[in-house]
N, C-alpha and C. Protein backbone atom coordinates (compact mmCIF):
# COMPACT_ATOMS: atom_id res chain seq x y z
N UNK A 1 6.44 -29.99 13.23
CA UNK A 1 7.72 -29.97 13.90
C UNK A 1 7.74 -30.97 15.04
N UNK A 2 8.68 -31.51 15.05
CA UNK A 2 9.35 -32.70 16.16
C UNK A 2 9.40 -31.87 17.48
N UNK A 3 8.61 -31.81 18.83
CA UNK A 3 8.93 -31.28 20.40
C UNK A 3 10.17 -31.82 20.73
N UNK A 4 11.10 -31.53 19.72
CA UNK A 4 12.41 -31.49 20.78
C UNK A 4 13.09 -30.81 21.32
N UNK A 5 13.17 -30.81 22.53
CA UNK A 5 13.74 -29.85 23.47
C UNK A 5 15.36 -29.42 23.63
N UNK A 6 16.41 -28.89 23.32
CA UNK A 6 17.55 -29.48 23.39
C UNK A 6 17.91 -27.75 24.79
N UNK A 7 18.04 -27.99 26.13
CA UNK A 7 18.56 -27.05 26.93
C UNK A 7 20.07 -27.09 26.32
N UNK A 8 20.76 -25.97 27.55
CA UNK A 8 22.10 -25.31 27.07
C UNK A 8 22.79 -26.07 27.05
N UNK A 9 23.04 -27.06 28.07
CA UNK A 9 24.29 -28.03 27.89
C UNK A 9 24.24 -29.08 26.54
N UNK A 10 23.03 -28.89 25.89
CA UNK A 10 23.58 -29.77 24.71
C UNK A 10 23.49 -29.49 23.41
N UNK A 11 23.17 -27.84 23.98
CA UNK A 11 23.82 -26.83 22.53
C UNK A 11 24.90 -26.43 22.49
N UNK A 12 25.57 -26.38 24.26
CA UNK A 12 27.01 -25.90 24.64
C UNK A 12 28.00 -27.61 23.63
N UNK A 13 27.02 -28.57 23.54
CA UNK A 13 28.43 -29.74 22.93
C UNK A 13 28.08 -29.81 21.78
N UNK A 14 26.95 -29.01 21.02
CA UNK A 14 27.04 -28.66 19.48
C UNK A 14 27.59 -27.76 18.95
N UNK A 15 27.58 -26.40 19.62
CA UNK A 15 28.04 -25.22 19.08
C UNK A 15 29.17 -25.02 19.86
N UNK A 16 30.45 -24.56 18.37
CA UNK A 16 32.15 -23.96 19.57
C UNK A 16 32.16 -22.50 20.42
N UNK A 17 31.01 -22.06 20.49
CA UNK A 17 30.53 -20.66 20.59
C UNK A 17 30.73 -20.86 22.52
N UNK A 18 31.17 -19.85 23.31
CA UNK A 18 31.25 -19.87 24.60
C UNK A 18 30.73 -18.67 25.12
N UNK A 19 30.49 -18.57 26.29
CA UNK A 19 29.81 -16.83 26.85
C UNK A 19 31.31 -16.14 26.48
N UNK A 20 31.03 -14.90 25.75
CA UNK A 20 29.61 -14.45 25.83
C UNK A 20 28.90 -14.50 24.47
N UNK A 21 29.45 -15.49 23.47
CA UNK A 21 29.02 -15.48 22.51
C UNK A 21 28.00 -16.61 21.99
N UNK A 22 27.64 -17.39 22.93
CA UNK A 22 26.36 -18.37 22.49
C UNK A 22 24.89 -17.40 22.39
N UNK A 23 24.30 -17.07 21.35
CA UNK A 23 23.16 -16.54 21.13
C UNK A 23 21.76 -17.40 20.96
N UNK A 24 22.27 -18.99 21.83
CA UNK A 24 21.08 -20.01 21.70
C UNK A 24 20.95 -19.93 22.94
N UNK A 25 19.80 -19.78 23.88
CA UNK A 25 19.64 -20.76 25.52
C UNK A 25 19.10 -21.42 25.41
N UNK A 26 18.17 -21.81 24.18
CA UNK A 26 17.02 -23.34 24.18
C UNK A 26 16.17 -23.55 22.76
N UNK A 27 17.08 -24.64 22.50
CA UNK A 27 15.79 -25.12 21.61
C UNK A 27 14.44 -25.72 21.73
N UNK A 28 13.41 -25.71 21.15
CA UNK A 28 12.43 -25.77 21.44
C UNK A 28 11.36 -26.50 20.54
N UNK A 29 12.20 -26.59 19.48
CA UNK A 29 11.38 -28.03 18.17
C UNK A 29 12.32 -27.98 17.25
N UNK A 30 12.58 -29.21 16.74
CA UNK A 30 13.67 -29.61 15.34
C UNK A 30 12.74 -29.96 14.47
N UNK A 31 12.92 -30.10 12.82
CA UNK A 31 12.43 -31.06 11.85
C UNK A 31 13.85 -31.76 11.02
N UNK A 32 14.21 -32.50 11.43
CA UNK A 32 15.53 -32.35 10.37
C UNK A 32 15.62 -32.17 9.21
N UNK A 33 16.64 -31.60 8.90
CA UNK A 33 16.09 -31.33 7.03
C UNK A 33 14.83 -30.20 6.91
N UNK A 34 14.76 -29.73 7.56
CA UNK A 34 12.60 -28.94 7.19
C UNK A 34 13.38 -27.27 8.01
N UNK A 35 12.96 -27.68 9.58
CA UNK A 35 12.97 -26.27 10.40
C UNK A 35 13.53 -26.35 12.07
N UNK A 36 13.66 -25.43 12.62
CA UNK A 36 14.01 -25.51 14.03
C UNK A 36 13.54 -24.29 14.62
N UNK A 37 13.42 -24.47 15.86
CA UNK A 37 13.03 -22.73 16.43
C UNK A 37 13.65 -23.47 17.85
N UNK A 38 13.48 -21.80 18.98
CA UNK A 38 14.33 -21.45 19.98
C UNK A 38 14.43 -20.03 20.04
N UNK A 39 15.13 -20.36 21.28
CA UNK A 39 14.79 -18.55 21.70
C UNK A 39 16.39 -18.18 22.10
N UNK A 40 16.45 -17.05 22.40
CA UNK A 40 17.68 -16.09 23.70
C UNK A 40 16.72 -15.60 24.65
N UNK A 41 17.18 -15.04 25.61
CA UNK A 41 16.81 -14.79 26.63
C UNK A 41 18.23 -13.12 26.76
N UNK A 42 17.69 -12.38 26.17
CA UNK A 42 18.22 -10.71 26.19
C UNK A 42 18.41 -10.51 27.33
N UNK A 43 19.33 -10.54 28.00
CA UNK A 43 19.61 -9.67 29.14
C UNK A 43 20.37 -8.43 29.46
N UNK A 44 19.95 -7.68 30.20
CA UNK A 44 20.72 -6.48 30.35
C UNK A 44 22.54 -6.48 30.42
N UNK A 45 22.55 -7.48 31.51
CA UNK A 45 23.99 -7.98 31.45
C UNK A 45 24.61 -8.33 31.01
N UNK A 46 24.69 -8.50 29.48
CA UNK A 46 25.36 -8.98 28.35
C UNK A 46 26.22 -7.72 28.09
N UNK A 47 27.54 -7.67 27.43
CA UNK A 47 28.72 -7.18 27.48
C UNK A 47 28.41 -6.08 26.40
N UNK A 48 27.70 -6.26 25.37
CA UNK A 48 27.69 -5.28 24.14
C UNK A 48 26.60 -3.85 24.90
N UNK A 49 25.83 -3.88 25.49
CA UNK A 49 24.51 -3.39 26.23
C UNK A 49 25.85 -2.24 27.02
N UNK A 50 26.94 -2.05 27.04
CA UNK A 50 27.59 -1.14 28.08
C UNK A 50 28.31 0.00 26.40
N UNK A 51 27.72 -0.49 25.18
CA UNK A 51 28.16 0.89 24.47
C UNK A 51 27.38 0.90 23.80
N UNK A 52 26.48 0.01 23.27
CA UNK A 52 25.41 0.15 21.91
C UNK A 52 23.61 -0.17 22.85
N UNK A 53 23.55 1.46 23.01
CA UNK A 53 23.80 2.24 23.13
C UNK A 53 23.53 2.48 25.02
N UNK A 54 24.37 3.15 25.74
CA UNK A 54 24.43 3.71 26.88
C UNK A 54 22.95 4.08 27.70
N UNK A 55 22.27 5.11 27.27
CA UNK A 55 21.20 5.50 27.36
C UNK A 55 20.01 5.04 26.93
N UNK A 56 20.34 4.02 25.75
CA UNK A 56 18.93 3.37 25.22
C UNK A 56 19.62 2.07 24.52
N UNK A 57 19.48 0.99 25.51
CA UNK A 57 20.67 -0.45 24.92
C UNK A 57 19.63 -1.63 23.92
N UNK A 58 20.21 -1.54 22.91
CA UNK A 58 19.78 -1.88 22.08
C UNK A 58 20.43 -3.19 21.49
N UNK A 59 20.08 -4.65 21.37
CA UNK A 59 20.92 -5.00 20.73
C UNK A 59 21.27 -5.28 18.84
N UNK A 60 22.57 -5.39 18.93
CA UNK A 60 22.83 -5.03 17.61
C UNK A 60 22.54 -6.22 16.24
N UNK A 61 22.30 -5.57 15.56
CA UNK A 61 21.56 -6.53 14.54
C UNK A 61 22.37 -7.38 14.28
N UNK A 62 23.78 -7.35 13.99
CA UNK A 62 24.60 -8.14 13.59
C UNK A 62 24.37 -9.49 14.65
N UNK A 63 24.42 -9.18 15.62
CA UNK A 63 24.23 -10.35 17.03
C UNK A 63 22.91 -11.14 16.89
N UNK A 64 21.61 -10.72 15.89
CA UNK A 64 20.82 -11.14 15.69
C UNK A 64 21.04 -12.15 14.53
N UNK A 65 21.19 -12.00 13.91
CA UNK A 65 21.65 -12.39 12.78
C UNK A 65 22.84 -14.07 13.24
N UNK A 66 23.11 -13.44 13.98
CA UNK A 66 24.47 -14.67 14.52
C UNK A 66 23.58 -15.86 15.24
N UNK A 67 22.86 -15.25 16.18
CA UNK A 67 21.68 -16.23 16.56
C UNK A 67 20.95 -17.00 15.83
N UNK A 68 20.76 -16.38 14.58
CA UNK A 68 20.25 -17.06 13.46
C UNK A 68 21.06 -17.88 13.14
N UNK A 69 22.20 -17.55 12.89
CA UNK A 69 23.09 -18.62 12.41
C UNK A 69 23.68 -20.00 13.51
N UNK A 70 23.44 -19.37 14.72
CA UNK A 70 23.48 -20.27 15.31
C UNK A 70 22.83 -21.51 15.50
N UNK A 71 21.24 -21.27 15.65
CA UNK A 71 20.30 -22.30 15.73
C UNK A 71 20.05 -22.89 14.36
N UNK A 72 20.67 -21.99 13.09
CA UNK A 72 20.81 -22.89 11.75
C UNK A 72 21.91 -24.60 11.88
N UNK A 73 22.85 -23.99 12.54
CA UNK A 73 24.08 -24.81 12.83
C UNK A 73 23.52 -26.07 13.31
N UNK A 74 23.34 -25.57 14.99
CA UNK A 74 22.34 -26.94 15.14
C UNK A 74 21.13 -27.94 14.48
N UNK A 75 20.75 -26.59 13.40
CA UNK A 75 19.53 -27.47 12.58
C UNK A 75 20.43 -28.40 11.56
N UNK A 76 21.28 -27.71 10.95
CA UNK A 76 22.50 -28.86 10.01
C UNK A 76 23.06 -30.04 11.08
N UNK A 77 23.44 -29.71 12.21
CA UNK A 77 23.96 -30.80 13.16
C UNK A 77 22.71 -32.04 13.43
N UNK A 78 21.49 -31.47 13.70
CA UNK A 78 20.59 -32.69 14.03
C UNK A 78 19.78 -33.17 12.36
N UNK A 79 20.09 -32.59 11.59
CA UNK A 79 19.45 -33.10 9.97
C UNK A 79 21.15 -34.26 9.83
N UNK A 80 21.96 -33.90 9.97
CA UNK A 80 23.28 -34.71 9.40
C UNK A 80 24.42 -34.32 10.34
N UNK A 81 24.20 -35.19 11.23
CA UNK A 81 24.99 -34.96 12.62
C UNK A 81 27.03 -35.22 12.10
N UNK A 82 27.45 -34.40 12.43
CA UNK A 82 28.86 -34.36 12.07
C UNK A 82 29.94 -34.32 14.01
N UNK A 83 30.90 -34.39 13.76
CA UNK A 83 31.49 -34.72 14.94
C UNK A 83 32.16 -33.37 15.45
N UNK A 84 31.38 -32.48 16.27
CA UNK A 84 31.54 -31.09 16.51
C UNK A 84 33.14 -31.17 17.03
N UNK A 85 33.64 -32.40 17.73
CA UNK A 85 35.24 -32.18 17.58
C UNK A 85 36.11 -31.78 16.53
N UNK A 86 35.69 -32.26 15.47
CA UNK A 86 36.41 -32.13 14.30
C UNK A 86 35.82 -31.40 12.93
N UNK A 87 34.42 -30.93 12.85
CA UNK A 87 34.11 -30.30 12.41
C UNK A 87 33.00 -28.91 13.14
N UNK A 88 33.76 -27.85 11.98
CA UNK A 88 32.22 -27.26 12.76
C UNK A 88 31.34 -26.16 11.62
N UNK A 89 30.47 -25.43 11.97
CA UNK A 89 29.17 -24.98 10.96
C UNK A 89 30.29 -23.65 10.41
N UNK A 90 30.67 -22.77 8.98
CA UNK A 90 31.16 -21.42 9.05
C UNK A 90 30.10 -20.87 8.67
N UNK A 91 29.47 -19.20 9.13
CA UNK A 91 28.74 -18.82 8.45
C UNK A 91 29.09 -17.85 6.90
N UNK A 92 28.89 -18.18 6.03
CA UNK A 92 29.66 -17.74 4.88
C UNK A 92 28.74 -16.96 4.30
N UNK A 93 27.73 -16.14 4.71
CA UNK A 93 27.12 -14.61 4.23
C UNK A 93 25.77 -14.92 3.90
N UNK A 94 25.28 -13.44 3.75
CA UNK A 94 23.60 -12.93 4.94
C UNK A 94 23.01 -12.58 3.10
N UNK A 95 21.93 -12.46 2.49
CA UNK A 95 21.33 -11.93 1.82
C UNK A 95 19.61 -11.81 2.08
N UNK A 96 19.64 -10.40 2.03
CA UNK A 96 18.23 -10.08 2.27
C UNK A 96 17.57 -9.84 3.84
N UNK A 97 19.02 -9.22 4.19
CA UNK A 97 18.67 -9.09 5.27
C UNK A 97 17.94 -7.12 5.71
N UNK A 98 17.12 -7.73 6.54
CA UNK A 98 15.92 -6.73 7.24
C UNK A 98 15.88 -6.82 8.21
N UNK A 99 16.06 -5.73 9.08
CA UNK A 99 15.63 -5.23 10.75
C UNK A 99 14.32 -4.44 10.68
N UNK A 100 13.44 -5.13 11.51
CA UNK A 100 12.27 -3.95 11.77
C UNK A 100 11.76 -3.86 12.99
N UNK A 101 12.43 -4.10 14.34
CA UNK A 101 12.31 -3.85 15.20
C UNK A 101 13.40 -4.08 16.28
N UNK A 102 13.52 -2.99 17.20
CA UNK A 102 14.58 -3.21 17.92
C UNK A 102 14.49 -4.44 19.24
N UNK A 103 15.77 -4.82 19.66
CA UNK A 103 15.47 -6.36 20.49
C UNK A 103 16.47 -5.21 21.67
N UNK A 104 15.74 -5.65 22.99
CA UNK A 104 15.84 -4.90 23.81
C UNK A 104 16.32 -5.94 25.49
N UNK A 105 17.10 -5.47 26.35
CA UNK A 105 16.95 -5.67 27.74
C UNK A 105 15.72 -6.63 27.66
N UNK A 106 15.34 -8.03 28.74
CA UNK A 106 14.19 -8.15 28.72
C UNK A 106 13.79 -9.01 27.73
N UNK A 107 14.06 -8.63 26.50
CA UNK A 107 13.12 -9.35 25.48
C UNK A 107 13.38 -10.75 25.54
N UNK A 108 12.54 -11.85 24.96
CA UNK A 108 12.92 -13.22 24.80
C UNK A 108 12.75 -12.91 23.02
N UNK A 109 14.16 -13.32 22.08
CA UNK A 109 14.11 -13.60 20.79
C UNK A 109 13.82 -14.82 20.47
N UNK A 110 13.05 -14.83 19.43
CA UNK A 110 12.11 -16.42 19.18
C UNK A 110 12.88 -16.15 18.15
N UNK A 111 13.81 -17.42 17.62
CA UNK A 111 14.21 -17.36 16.33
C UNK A 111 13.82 -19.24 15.70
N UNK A 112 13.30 -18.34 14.56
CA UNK A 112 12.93 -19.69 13.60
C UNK A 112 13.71 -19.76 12.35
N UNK A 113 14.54 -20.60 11.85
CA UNK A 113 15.29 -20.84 10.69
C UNK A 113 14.67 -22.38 9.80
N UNK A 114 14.60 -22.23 8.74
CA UNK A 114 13.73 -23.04 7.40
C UNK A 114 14.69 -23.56 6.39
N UNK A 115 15.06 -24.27 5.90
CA UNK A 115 16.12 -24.76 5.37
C UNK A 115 15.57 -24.45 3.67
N UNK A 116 16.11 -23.36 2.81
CA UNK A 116 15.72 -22.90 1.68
C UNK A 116 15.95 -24.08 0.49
N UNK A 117 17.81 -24.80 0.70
CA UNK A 117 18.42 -25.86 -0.18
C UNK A 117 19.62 -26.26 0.75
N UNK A 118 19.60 -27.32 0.64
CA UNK A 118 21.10 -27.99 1.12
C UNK A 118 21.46 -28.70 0.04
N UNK A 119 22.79 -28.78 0.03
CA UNK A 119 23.72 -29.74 -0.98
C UNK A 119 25.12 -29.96 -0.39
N UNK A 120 25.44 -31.41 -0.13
CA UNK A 120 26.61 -31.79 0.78
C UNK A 120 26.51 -30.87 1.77
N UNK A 121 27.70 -30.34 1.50
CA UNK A 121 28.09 -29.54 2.85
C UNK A 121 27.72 -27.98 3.04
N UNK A 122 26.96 -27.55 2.23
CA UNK A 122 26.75 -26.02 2.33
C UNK A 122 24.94 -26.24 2.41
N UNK A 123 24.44 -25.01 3.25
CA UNK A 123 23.34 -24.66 3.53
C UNK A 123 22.68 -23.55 3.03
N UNK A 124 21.56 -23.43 2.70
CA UNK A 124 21.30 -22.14 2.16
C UNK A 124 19.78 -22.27 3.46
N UNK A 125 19.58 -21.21 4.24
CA UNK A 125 18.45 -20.76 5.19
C UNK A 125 17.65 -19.77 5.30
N UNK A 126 16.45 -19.71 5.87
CA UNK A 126 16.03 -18.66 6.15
C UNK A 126 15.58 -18.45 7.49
N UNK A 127 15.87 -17.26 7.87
CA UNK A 127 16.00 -16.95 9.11
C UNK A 127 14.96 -15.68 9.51
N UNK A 128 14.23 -15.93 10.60
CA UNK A 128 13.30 -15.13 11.17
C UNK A 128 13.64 -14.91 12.55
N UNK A 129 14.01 -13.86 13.45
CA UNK A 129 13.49 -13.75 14.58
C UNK A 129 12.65 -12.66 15.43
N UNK A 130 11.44 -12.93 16.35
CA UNK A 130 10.60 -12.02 16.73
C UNK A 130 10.81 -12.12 17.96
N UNK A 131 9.85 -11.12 18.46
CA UNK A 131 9.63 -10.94 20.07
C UNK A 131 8.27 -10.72 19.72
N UNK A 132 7.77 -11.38 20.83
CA UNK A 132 6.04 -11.40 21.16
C UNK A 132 5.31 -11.40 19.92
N UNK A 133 5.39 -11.99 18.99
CA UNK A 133 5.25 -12.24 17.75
C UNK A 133 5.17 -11.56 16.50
N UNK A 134 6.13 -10.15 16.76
CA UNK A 134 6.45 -9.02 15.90
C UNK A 134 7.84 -9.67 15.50
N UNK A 135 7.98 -9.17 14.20
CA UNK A 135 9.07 -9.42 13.29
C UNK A 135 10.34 -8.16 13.55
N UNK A 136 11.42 -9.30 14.29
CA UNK A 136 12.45 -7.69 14.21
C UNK A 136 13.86 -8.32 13.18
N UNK A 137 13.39 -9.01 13.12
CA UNK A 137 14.88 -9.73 11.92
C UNK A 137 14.80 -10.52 11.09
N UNK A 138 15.36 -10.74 10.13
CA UNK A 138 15.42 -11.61 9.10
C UNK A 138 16.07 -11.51 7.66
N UNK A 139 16.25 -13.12 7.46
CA UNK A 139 17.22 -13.17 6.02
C UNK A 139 17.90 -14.15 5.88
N UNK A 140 18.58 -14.18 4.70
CA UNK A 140 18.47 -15.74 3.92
C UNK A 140 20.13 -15.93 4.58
N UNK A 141 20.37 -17.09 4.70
CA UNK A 141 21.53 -17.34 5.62
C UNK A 141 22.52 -18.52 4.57
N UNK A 142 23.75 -18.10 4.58
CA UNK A 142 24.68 -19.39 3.53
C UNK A 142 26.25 -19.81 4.62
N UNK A 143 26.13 -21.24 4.75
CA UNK A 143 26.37 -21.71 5.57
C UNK A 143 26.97 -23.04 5.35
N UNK A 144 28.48 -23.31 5.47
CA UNK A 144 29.33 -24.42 5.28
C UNK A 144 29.79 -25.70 6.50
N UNK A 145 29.37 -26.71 6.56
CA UNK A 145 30.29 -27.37 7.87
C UNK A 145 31.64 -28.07 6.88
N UNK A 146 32.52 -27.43 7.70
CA UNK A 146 34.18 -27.31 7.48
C UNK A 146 34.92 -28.06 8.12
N UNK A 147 36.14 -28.80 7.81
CA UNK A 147 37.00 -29.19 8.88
C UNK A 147 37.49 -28.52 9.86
N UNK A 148 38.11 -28.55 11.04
CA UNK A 148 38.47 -27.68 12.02
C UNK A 148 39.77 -27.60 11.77
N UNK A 149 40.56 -27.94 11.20
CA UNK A 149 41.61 -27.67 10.74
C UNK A 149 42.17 -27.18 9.20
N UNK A 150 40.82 -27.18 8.25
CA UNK A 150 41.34 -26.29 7.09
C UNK A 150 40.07 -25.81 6.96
């Protein structure tokens, strides 16, 4: 893997995603075409953490999963860079997906995504993310960059 570093501001001008919905704070190695990894940074103060769940805040798998798809996006953006003005990544559905551990307050999510097949414009991925090097998510990810207007 390529040490490339990409902080927030230049995932904030890849991805249309805004707080509170960016689930990237840093990338942390690209391969184009191959793999990418990066983390979140879980914080208590995130907006979903005030109902799922109250007493024991948990975050929700679906949000994991989105993270995945997020740092996939950027892996399609730096393999075949497209003009995030006018286009952007859709995620078009999850297979084989598995939770086996809960992501918590605190945690840093390491997510790694592997590029299974690409063809033109659709992606097919796989997606892993852990904490402290336990497996709490994962699954195969299908994924279109679209015009922004159809």
């Amino acid at each position: 893997m390529t040490a490339t570093i990409l902080e927030i501001e230049r995932i904030l001008q890849i991805l249309p995603h805004r707080y509170p919905f960016v689930m990237v704070d840093r990338v942390t190695s690209i391969t184009p075409h191959e793999s990418i990894r990066g983390h979140k940074c879980v914080s208590m103060n995130e907006p979903w953490f005030l109902g799922h769940f109250p007493s024991r805040p948990i975050m929700p798998g679906v949000l994991i999963l989105e993270a995945l798809a997020q740092i996939g996006g950027i892996l399609a953006y730096a393999s075949e860079p497209f003009d995030a003005s006018n286009s952007l990544m859709y995620f078009l559905g999850i297979d084989k997906a598995k939770f086996r551990r809960p992501v918590i307050p605190g945690d840093k999510l390491d997510l790694e995504v592997s590029v299974i097949h690409h063809r033109t414009n659709v992606w097919k991925l796989h997606g892993e993310a852990s904490v402290d090097g336990t497996l709490c998510a994962q699954g195969e990810l299908l994924a279109s960059v679209v015009d922004r207007d159809g």
